[in-house]
C-alpha atoms as a PDB file:
ATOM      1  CA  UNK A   1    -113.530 -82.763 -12.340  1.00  0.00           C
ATOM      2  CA  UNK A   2    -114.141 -82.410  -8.596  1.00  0.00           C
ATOM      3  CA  UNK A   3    -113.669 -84.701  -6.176  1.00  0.00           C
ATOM      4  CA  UNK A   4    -113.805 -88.382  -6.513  1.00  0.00           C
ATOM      5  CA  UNK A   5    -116.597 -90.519  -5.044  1.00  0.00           C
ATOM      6  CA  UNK A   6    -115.515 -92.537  -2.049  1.00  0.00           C
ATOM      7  CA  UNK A   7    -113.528 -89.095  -0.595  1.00  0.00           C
ATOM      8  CA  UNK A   8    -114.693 -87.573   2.676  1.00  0.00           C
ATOM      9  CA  UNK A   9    -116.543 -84.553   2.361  1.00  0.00           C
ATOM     10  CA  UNK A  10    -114.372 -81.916   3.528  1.00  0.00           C
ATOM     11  CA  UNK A  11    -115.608 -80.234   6.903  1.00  0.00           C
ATOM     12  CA  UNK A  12    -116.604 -76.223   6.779  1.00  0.00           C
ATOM     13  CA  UNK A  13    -118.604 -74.197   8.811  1.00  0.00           C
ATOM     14  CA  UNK A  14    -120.077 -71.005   6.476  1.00  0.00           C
ATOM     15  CA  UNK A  15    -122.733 -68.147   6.911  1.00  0.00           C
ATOM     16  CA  UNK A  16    -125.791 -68.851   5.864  1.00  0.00           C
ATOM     17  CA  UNK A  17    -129.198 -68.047   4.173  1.00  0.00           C
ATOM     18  CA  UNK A  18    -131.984 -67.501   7.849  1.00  0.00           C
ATOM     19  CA  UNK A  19    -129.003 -65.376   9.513  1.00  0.00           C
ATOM     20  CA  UNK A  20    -127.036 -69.056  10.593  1.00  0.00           C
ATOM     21  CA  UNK A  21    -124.313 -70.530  10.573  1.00  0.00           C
ATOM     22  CA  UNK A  22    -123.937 -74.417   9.191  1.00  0.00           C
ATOM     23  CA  UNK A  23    -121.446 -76.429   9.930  1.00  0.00           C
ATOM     24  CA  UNK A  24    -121.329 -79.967   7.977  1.00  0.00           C
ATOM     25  CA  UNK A  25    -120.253 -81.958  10.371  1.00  0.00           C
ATOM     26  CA  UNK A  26    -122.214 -81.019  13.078  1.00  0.00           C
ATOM     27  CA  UNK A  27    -125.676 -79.182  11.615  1.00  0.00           C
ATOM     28  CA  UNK A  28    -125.761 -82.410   9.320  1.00  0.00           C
ATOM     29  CA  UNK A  29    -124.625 -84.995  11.482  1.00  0.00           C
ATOM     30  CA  UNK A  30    -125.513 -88.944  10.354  1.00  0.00           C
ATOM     31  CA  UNK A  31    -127.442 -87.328   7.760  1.00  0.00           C
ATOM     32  CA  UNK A  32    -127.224 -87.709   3.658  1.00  0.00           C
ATOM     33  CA  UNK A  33    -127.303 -84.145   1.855  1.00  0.00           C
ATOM     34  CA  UNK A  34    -126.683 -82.331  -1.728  1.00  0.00           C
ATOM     35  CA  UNK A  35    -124.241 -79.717  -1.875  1.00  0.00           C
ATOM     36  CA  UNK A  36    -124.164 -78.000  -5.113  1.00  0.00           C
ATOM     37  CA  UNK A  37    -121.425 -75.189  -5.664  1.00  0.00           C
ATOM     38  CA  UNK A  38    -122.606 -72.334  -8.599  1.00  0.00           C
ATOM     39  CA  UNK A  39    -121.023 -69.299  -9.858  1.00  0.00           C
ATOM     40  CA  UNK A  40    -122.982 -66.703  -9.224  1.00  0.00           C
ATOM     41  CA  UNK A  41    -126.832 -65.203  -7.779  1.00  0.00           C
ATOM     42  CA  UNK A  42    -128.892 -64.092 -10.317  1.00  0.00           C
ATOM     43  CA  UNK A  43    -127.254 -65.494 -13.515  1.00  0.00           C
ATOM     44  CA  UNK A  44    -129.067 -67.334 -16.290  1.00  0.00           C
ATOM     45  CA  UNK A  45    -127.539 -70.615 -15.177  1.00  0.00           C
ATOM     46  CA  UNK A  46    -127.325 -70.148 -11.852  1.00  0.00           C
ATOM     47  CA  UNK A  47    -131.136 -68.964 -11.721  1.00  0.00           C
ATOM     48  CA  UNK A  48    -132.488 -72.220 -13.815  1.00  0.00           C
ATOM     49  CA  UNK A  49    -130.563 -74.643 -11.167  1.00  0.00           C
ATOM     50  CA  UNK A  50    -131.848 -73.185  -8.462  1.00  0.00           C
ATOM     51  CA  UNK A  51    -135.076 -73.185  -9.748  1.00  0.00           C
ATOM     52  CA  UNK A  52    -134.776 -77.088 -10.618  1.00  0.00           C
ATOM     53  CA  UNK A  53    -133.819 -77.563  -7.568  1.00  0.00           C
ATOM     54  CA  UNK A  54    -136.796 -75.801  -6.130  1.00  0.00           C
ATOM     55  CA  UNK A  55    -139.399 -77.642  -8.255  1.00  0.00           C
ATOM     56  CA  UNK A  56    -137.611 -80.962  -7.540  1.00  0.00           C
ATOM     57  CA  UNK A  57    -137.392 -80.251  -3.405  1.00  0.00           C
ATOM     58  CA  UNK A  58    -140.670 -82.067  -2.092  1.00  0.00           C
ATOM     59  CA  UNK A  59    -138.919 -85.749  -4.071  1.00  0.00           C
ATOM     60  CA  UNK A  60    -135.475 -84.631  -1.776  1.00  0.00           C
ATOM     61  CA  UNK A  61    -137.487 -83.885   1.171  1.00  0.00           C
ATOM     62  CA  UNK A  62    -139.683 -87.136   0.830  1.00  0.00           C
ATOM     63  CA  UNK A  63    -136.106 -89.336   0.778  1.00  0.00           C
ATOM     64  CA  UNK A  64    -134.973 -86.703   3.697  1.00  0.00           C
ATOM     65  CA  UNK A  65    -132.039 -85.228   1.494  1.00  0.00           C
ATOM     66  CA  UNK A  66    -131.429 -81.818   2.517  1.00  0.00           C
ATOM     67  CA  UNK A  67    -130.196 -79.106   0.015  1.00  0.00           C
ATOM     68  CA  UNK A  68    -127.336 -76.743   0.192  1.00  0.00           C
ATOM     69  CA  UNK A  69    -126.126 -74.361  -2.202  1.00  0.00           C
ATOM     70  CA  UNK A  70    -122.885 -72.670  -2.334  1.00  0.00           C
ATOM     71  CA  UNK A  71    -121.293 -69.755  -3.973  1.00  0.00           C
ATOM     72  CA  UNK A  72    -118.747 -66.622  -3.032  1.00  0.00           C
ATOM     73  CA  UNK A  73    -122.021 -64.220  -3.141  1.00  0.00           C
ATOM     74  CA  UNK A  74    -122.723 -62.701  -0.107  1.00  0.00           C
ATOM     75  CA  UNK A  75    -125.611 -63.265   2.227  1.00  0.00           C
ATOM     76  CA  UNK A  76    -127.644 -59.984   1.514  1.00  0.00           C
ATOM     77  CA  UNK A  77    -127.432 -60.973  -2.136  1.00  0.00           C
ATOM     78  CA  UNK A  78    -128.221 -64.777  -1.224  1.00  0.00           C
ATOM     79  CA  UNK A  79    -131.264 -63.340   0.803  1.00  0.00           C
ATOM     80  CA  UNK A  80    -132.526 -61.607  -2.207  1.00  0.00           C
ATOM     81  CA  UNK A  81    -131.995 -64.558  -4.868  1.00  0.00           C
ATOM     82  CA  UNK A  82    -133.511 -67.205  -2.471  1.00  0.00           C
ATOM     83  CA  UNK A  83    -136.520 -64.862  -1.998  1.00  0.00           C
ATOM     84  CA  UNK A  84    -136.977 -63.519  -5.430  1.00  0.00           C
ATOM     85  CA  UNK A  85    -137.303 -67.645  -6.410  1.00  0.00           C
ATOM     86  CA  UNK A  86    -138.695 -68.461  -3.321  1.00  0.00           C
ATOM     87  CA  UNK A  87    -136.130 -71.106  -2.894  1.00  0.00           C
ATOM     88  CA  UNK A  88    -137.052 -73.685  -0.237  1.00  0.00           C
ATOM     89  CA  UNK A  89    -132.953 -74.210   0.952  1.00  0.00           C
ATOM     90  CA  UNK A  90    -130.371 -72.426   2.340  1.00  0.00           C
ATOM     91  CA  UNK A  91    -127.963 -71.067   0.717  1.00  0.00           C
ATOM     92  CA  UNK A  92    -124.321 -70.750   1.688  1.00  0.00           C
ATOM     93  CA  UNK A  93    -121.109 -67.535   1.415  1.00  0.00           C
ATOM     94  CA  UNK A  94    -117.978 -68.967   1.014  1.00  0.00           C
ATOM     95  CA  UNK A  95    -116.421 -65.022   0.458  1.00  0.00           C
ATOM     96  CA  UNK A  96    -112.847 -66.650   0.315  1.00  0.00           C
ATOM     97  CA  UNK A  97    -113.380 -69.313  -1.717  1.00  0.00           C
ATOM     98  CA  UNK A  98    -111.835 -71.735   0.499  1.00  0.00           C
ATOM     99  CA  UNK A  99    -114.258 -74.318   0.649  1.00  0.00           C
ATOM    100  CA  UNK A 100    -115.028 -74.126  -2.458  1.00  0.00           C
ATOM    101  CA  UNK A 101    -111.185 -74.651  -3.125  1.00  0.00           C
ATOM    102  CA  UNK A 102    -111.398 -77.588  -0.587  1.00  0.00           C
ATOM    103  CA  UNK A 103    -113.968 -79.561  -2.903  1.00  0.00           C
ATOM    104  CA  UNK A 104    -112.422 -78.476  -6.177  1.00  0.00           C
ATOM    105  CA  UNK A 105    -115.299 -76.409  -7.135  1.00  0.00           C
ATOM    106  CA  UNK A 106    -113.224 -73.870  -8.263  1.00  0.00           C
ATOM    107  CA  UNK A 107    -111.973 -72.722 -11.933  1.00  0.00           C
ATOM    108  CA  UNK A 108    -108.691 -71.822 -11.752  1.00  0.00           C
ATOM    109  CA  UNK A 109    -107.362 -68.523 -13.428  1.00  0.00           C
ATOM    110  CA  UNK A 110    -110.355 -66.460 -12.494  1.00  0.00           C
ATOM    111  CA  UNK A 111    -111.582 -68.564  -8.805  1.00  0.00           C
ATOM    112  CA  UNK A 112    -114.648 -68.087  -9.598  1.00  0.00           C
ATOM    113  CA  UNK A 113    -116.822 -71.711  -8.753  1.00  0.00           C
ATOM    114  CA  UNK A 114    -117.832 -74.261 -10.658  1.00  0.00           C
ATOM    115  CA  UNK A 115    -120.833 -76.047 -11.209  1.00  0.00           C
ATOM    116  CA  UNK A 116    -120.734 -79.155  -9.432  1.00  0.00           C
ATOM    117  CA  UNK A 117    -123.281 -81.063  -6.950  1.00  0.00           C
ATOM    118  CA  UNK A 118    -122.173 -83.651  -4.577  1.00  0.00           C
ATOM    119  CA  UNK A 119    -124.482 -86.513  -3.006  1.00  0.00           C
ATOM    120  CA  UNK A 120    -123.335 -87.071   0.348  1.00  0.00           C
ATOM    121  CA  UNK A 121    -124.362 -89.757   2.319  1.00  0.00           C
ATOM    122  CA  UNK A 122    -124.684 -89.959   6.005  1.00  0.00           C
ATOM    123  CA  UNK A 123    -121.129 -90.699   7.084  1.00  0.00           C
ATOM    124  CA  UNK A 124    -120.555 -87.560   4.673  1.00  0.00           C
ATOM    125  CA  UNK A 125    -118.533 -90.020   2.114  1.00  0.00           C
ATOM    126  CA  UNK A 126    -119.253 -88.609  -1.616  1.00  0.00           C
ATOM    127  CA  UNK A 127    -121.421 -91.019  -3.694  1.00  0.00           C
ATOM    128  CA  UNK A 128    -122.086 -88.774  -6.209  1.00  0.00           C
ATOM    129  CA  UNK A 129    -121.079 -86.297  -8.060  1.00  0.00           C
ATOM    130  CA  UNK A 130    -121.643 -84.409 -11.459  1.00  0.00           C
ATOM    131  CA  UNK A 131    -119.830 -81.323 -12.991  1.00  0.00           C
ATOM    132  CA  UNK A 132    -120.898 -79.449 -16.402  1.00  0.00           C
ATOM    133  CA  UNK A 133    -121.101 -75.979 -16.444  1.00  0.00           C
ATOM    134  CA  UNK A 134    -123.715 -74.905 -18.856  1.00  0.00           C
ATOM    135  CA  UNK A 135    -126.645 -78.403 -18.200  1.00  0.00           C
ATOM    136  CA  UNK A 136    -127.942 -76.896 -15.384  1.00  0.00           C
ATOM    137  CA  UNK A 137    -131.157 -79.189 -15.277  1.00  0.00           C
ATOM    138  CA  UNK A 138    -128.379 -82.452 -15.348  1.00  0.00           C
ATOM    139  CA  UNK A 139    -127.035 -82.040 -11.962  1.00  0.00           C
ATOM    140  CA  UNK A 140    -130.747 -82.384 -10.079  1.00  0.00           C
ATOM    141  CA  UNK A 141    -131.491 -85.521 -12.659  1.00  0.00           C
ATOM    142  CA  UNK A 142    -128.474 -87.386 -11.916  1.00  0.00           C
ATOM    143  CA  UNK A 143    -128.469 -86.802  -8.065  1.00  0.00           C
ATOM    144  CA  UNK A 144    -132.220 -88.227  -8.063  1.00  0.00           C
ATOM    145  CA  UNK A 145    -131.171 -90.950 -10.281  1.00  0.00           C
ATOM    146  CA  UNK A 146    -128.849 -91.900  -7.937  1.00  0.00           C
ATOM    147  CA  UNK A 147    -130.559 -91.322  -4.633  1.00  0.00           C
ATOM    148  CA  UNK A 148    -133.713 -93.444  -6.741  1.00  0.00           C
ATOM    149  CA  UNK A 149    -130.875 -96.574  -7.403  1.00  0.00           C
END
């Protein structure tokens, strides 16, 4: 389900991909971005999305949409996964889960996360948002279709 569209983006500061730390509010400030939350590095699904991403990341750059992507994997393995796609984003550990919890990107039982992908625009306000866990290919079209309306 995920969080609704008109919510504030929940604030977080997490390790990242480039041996950095990103915090939302402040690394991102008065700017529109796409956070997308996945289950795991080097899955099937996980792999194709990323790689959508990273074929569709000169039309985000050209409308100045940065690209984050989330998941409990740690940063050696994140290292290795945006390398071995040559990924052109950061990617983000959340070890805990917590803010993945905090944008209900999380399935319940077994906290692993979800696939979901959140347009945020520059007051970080959701305007989008999509959820399915097996059309990875979806979540790019719909957060272009919407960034193109």
């Amino acid at each position: 389900m995920g969080l609704k569209k008109g919510t504030q983006a929940p604030n977080f500061t997490l390790a990242s991909t480039g041996d950095k730390k990103v915090n939302l509010s402040k690394d991102f400030k008065d700017q529109a971005l796409v956070l997308y939350f996945y289950p795991k590095d080097f899955t099937p699904g996980c792999t194709k999305e990323a790689c959508e991403f990273r074929d569709q990341f000169e039309a985000f750059r050209d409308l100045n949409i940065p690209i984050l992507g989330i998941s409990k994997d740690d940063i050696p393995t994140h290292e290795r996964f945006k390398k071995a796609h040559r990924l052109p984003f950061d990617l983000l550990s959340d070890p805990s889960g917590k803010v993945c919890k905090a944008y209900d990107a999380l399935i319940p039982l077994i906290k692993m996360p979800k696939r979901i992908t959140y347009l945020l625009d520059e007051n970080h306000m959701i305007i989008e948002s999509f959820s399915d866990m097996f059309e990875a290919k979806k979540h790019i079209n719909k957060m272009l279709r919407s960034l193109n309306a």
